[in-house]
Protein backbone atom coordinates (compact mmCIF):
# COMPACT_ATOMS: atom_id res chain seq x y z
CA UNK A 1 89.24 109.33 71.68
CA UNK A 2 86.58 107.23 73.22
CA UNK A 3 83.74 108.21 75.49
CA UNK A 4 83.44 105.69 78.49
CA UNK A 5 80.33 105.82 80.48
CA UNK A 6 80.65 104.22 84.07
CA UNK A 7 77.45 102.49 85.55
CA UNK A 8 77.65 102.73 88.97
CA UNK A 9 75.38 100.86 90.72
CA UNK A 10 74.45 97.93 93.36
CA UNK A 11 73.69 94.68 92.65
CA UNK A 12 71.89 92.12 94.39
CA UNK A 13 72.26 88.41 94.74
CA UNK A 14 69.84 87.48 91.70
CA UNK A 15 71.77 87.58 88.35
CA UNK A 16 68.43 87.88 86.07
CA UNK A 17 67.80 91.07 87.78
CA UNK A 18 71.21 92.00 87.53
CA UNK A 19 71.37 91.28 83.46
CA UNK A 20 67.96 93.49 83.33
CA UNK A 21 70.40 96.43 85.03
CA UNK A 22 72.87 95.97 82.34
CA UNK A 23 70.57 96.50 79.96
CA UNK A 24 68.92 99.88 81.44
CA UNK A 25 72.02 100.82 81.91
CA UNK A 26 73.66 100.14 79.09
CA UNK A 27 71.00 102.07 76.39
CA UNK A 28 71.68 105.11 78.79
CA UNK A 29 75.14 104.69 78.16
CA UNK A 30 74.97 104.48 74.54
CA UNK A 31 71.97 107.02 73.92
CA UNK A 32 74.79 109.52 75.78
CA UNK A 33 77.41 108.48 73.36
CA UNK A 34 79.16 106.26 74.94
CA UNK A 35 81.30 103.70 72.79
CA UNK A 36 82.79 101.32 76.21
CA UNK A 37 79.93 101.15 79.00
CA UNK A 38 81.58 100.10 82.27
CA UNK A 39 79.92 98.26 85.07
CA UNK A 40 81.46 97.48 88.64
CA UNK A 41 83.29 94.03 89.82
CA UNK A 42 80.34 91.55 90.97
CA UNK A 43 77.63 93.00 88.32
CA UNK A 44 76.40 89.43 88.14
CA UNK A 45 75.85 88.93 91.85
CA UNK A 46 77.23 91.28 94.69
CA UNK A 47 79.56 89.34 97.38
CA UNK A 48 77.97 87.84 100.46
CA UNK A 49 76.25 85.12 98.25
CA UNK A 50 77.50 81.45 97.50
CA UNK A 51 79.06 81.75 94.33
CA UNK A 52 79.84 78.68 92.91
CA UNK A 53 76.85 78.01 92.13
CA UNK A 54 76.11 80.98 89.62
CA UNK A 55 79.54 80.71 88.09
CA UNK A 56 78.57 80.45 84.62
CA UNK A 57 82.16 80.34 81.71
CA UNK A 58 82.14 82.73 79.56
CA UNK A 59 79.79 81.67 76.34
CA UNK A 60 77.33 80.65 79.20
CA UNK A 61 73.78 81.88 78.86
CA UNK A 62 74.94 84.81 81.39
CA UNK A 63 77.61 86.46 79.49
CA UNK A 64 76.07 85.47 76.20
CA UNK A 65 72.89 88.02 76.92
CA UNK A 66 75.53 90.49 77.83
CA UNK A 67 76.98 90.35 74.13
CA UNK A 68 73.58 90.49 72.78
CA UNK A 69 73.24 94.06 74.72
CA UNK A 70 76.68 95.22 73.85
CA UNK A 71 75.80 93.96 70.08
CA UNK A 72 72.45 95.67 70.39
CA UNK A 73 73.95 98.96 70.87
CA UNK A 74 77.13 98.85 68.98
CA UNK A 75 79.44 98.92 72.14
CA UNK A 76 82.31 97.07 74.27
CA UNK A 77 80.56 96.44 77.74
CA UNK A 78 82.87 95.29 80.61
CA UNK A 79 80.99 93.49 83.80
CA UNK A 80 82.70 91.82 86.93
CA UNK A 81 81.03 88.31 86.67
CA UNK A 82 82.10 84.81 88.29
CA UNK A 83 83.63 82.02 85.81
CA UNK A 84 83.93 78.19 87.07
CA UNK A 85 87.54 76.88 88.46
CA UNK A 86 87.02 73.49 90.12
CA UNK A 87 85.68 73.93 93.62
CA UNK A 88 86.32 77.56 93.66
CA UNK A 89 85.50 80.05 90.71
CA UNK A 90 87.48 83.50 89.02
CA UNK A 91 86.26 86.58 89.92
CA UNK A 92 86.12 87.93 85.94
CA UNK A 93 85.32 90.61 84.22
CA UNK A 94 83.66 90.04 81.12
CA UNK A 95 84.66 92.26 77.80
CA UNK A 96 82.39 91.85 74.70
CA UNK A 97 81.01 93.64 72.34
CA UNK A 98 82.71 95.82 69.29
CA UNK A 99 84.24 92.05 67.76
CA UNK A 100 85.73 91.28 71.15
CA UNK A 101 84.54 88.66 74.11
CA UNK A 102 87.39 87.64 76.02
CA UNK A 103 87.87 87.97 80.29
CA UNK A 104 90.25 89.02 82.57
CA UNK A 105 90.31 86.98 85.94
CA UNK A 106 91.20 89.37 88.97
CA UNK A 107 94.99 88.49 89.95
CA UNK A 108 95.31 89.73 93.26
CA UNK A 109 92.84 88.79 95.86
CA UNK A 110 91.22 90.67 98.56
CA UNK A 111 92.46 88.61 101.33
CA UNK A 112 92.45 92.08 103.64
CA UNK A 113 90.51 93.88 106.33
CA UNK A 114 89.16 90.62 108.01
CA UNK A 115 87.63 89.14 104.19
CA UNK A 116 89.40 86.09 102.48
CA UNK A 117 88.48 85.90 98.75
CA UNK A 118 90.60 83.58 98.10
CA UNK A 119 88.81 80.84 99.80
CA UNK A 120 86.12 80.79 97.26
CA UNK A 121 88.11 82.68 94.47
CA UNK A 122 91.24 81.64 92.31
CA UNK A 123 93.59 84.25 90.90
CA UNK A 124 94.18 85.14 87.30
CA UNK A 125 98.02 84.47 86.06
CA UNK A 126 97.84 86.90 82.98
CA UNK A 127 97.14 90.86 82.04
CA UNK A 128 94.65 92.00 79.77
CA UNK A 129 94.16 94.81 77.39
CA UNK A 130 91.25 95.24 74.86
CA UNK A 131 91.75 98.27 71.81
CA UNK A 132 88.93 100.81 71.10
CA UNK A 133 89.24 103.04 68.77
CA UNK A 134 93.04 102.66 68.55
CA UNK A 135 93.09 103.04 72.13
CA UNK A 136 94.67 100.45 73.98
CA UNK A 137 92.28 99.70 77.54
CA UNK A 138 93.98 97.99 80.07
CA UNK A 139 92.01 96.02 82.63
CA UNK A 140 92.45 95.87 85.94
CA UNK A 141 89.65 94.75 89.73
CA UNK A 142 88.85 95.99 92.75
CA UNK A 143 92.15 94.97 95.21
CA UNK A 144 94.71 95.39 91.86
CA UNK A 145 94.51 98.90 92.54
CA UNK A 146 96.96 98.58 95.71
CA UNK A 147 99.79 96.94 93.18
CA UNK A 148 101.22 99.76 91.10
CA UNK A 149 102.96 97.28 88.93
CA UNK A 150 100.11 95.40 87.32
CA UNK A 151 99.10 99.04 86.11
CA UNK A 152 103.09 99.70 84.55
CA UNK A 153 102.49 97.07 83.01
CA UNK A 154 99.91 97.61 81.14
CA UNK A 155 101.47 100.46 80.41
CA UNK A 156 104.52 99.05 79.06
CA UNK A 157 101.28 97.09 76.93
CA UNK A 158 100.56 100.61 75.42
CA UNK A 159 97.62 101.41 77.67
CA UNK A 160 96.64 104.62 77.31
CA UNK A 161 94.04 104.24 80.04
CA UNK A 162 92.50 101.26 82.67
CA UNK A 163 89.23 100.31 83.47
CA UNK A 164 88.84 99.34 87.26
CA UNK A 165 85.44 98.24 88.04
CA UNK A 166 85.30 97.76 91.80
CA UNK A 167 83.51 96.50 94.96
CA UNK A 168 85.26 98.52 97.43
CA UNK A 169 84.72 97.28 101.31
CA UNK A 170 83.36 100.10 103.12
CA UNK A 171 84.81 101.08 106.52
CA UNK A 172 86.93 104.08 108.52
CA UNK A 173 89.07 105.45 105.71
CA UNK A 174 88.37 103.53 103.12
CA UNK A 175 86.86 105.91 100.85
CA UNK A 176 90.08 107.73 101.34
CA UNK A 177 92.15 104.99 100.17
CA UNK A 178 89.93 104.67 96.94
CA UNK A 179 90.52 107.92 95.94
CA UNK A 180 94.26 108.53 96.81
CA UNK A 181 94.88 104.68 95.36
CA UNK A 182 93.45 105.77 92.33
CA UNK A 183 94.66 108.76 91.70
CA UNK A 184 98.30 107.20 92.30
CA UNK A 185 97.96 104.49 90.13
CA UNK A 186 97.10 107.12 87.18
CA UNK A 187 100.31 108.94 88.10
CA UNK A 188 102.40 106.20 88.46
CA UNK A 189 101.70 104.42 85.38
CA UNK A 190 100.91 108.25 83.10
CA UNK A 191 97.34 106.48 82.57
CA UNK A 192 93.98 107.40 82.51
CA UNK A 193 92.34 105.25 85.69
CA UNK A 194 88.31 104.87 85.35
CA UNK A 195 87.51 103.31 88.27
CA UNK A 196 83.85 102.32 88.75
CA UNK A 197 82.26 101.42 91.77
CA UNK A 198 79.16 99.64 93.09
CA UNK A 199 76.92 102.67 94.57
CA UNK A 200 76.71 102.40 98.19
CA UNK A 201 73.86 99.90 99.41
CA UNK A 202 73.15 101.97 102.04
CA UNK A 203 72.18 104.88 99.90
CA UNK A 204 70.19 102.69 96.89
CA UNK A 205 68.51 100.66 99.75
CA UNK A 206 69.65 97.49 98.57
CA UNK A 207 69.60 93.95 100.85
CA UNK A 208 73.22 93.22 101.16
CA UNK A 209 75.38 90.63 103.25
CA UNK A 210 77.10 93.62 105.65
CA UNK A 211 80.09 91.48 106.01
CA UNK A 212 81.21 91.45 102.40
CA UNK A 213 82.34 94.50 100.35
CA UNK A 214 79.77 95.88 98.54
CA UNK A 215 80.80 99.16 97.66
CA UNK A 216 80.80 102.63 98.45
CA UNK A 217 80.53 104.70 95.21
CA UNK A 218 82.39 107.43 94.37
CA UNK A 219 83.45 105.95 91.25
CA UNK A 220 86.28 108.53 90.10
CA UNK A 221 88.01 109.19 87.00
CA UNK A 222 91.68 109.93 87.19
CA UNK A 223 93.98 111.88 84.72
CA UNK A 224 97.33 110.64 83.86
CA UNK A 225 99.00 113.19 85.71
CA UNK A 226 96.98 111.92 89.20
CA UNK A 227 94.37 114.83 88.79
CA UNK A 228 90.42 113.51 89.23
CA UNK A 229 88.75 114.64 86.01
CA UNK A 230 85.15 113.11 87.55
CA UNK A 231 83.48 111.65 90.17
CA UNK A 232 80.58 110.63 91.58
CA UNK A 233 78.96 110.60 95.07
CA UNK A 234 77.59 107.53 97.32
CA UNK A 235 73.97 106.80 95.52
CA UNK A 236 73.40 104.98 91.82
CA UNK A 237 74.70 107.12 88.93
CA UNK A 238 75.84 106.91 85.28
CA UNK A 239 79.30 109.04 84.97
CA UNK A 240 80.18 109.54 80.96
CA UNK A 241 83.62 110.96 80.01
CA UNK A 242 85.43 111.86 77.08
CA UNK A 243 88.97 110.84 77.31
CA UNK A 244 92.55 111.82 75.46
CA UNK A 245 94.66 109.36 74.94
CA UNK A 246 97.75 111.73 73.89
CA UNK A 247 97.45 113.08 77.96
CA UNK A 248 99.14 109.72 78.62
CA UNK A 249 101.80 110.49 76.18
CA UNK A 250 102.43 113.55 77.77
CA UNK A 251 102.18 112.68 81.56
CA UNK A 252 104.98 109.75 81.27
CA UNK A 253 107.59 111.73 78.75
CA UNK A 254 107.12 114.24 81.45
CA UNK A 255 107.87 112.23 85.11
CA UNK A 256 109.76 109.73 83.29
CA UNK A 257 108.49 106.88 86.00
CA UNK A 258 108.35 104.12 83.35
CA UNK A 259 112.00 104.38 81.99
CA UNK A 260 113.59 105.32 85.03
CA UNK A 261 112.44 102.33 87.16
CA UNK A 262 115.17 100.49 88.55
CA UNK A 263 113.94 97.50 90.31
């Protein structure tokens, strides 16, 4: 039964600074307990910034201080970070620590609500799943949240749960869709959903580009029958939870979505 700790907060366009957050944050994390920290999509740098040119691959000098932190503390950290692809880069999120360092590159891009990611961003082709303490974590960013099959099939992976860190766009209702998104992937897929957000900029009083998504908080963690079993509110906070596996178990032996699908 792992405890996951989710570190929402904002960060800014400067990646040193960033890595120093990861650090704070990630002692907090493990002082409470905490065996997987979690940090939101775009820990590296938040959107509204060029990012090709901090696209660093994953044993870069970036990602490589972020192992040192997880190694540190005897932890799996997971950060949204940017990787190199050509002219364009992958929107990541880096998993190390606990023997692992591996990345999953966002598959579905936020090409929605007026933003185009793809223009700078290439999708990921492939799922990802990382095992903690005999519990299989499925991985999952931001935008994947609106595609219910990515998260059945890490389910049909033997996920018992899936970590969604996020940089949700704010605007009319979209703190609305966060939740009920989130709580519907958990039911549709009988898996826990710890989605972690960047805090709102607004609130923390962070200098962000006001035409990218930059989050809104509310990072919320969702049973596998669709109930929230945390949350948070709009301003920088560190959420730790406790989480049973066997609940997942339960929840799809009991609405039978998985084996019933037809299409």
């Amino acid at each position: 039964m792992p405890r996951i700790a989710l570190c929402q907060l904002t960060s800014g366009a400067d990646p040193a600074a960033n890595l120093d957050l990861v650090r704070e944050w990630t002692a907090r994390a493990a002082a409470d307990g905490a065996q997987v920290v979690v940090f939101p999509e775009a820990t590296m740098a938040g959107f509204g910034v060029p990012l090709g040119p901090l696209a660093e691959p994953l044993d870069g000098p970036w990602a490589s201080a972020v192992a040192s932190v997880a190694a540190e503390h005897g932890v799996l950290v997971v950060a949204g970070m940017f990787t190199p692809d050509g002219d364009r880069v992958r929107n990541t999120l880096l998993v190390t620590g606990l023997g692992e360092h591996l990345g999953y590159d966002k598959i579905h891009l936020y090409d929605a609500f007026g933003f185009k990611e793809s223009k700078t961003v290439a999708p990921g082709e492939s799922i990802a799943t990382v095992t903690v303490n005999d519990t299989v974590l499925g991985l999952a960013t931001c935008y994947d949240v609106r595609f219910p099959e990515l998260f059945q099939k890490l389910a049909g992976e033997g996920a018992a749960a899936v970590l969604l860190p996020a940089s949700w766009g704010a605007g009319e209702g979209k703190r609305e869709q966060w939740e009920l998104l989130v709580r519907a992937r958990a039911l549709d897929s009988g898996s826990w959903v710890l989605a972690c957000d960047q805090a709102d900029p607004a609130v923390t009083g962070v200098t962000v580009n006001p035409k990218a998504p930059t989050g809104i908080g509310y990072s919320t963690v969702a049973d596998p029958f669709g109930r929230v079993h945390a949350q948070l509110g709009a301003d920088a906070d560190l959420l730790v939870v406790d989480i049973d596996p066997a609940l997942s178990t339960t929840s799809r032996e009991a609405t039978a979505v998985l084996p019933n699908r037809r299409l």
